[in-house]
C-alpha atoms as a PDB file:
ATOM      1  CA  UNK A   1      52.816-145.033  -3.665  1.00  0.00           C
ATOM      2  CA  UNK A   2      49.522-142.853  -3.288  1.00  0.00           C
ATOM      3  CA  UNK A   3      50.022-138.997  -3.865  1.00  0.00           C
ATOM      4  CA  UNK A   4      49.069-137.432  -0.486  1.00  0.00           C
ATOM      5  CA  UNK A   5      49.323-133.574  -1.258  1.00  0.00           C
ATOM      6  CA  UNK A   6      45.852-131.720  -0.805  1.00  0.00           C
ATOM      7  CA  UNK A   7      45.301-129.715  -4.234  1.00  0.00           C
ATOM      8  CA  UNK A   8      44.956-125.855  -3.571  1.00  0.00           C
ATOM      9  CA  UNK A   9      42.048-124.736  -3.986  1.00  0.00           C
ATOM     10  CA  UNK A  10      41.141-123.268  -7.189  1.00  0.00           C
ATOM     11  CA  UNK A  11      38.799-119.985  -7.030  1.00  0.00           C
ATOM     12  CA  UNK A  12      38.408-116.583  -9.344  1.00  0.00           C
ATOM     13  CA  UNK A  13      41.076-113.886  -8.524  1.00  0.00           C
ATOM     14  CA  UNK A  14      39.290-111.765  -6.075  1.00  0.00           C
ATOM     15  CA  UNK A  15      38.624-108.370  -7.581  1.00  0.00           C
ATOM     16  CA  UNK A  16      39.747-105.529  -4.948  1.00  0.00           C
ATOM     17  CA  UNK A  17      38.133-102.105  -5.074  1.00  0.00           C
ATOM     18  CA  UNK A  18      40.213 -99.479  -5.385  1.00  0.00           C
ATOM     19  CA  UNK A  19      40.049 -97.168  -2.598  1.00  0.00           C
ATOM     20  CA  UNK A  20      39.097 -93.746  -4.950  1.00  0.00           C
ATOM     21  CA  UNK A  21      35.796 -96.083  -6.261  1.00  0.00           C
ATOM     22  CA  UNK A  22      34.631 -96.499  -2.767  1.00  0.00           C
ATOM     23  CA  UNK A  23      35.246 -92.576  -1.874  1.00  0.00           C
ATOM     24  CA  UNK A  24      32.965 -92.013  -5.096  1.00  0.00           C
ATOM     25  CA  UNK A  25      30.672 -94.554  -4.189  1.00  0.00           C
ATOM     26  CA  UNK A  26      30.369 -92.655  -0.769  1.00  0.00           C
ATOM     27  CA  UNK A  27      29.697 -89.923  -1.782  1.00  0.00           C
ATOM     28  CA  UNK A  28      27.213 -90.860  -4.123  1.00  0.00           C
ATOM     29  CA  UNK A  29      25.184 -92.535  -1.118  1.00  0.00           C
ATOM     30  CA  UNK A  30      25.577 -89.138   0.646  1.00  0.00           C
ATOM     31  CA  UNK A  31      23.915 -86.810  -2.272  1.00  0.00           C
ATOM     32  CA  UNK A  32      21.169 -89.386  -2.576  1.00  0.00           C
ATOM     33  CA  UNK A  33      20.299 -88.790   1.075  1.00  0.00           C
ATOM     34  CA  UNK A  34      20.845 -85.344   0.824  1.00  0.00           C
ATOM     35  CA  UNK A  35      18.562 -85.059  -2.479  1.00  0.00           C
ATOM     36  CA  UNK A  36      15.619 -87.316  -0.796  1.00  0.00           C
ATOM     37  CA  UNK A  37      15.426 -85.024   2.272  1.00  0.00           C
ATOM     38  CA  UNK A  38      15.411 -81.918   0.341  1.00  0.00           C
ATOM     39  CA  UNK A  39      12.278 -83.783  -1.408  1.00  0.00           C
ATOM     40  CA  UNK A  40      10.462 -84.617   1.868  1.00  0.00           C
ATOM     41  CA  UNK A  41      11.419 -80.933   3.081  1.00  0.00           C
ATOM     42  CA  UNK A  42       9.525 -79.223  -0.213  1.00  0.00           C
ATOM     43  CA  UNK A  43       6.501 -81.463   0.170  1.00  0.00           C
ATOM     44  CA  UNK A  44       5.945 -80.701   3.902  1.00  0.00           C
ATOM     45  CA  UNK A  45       6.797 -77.216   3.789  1.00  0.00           C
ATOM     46  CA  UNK A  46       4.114 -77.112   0.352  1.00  0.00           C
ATOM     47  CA  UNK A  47       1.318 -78.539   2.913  1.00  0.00           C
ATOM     48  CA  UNK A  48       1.974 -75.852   5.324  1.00  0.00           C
ATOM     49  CA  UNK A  49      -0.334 -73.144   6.020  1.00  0.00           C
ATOM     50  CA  UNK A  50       0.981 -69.132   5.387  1.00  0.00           C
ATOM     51  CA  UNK A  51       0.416 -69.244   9.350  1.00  0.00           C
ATOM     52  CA  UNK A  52       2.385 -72.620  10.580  1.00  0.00           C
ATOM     53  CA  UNK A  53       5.602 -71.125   8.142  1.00  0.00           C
ATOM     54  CA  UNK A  54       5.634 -67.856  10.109  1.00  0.00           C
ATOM     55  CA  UNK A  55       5.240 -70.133  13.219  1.00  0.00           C
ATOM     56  CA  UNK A  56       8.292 -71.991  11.939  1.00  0.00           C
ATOM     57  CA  UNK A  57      10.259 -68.518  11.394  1.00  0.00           C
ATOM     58  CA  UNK A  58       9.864 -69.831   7.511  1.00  0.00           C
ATOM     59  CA  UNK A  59       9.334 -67.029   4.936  1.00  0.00           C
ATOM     60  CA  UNK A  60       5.993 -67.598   3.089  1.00  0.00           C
ATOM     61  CA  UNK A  61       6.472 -69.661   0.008  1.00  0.00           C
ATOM     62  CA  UNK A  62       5.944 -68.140  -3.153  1.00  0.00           C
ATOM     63  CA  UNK A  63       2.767 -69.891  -4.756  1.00  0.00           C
ATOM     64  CA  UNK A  64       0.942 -68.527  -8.172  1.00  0.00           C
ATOM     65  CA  UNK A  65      -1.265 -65.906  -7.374  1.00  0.00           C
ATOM     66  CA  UNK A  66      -4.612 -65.306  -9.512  1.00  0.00           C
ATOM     67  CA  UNK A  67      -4.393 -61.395  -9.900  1.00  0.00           C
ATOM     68  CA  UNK A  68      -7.926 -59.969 -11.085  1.00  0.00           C
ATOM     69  CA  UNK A  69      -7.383 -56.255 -12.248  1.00  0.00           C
ATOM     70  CA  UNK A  70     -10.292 -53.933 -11.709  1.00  0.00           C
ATOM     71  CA  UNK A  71     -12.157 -53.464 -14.901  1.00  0.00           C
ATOM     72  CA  UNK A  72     -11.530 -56.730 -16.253  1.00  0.00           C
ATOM     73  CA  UNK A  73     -15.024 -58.429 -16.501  1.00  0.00           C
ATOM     74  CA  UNK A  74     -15.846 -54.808 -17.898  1.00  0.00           C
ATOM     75  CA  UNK A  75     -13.578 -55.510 -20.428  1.00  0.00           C
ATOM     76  CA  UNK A  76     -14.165 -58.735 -21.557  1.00  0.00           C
ATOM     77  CA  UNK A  77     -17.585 -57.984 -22.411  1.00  0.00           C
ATOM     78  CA  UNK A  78     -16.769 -54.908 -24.565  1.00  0.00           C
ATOM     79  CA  UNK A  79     -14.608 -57.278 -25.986  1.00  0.00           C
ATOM     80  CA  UNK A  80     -17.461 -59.688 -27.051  1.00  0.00           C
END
């Protein structure tokens, strides 16, 4: 007589995520986003005039400033 049972099907044990991987997982995704607008906020806010910030209600950005004391050419060649 013929065996006529199906054979269950044989597959890897499915590997279930625990819940606290997914919440870190989450909120990994969320400081990435966070991090890449802060990035796109710098870079347009670095391209913006001293006049379009105050427009914005932005305080001026603080950028190197070149200060030249009075004198200092004077010096410099007394100096040679």
């Amino acid at each position: 007589m013929a065996h006529t049972e199906t054979p269950a099907a044989v597959s890897a044990p499915k590997r279930q995520v625990s819940e606290s991987r997914v919440n870190s997982i989450t909120i990994l995704a969320a400081a990435v986003r966070q991090w890449r607008r802060a990035v796109a906020r710098r870079k347009v806010l670095a391209d913006l005039t001293p006049d379009q910030l105050r427009d914005i209600g932005q305080p001026e950005i603080n950028r190197p400033v070149l200060e030249i004391k009075a004198g200092l050419m004077t010096n410099l060649m007394s100096m040679r």
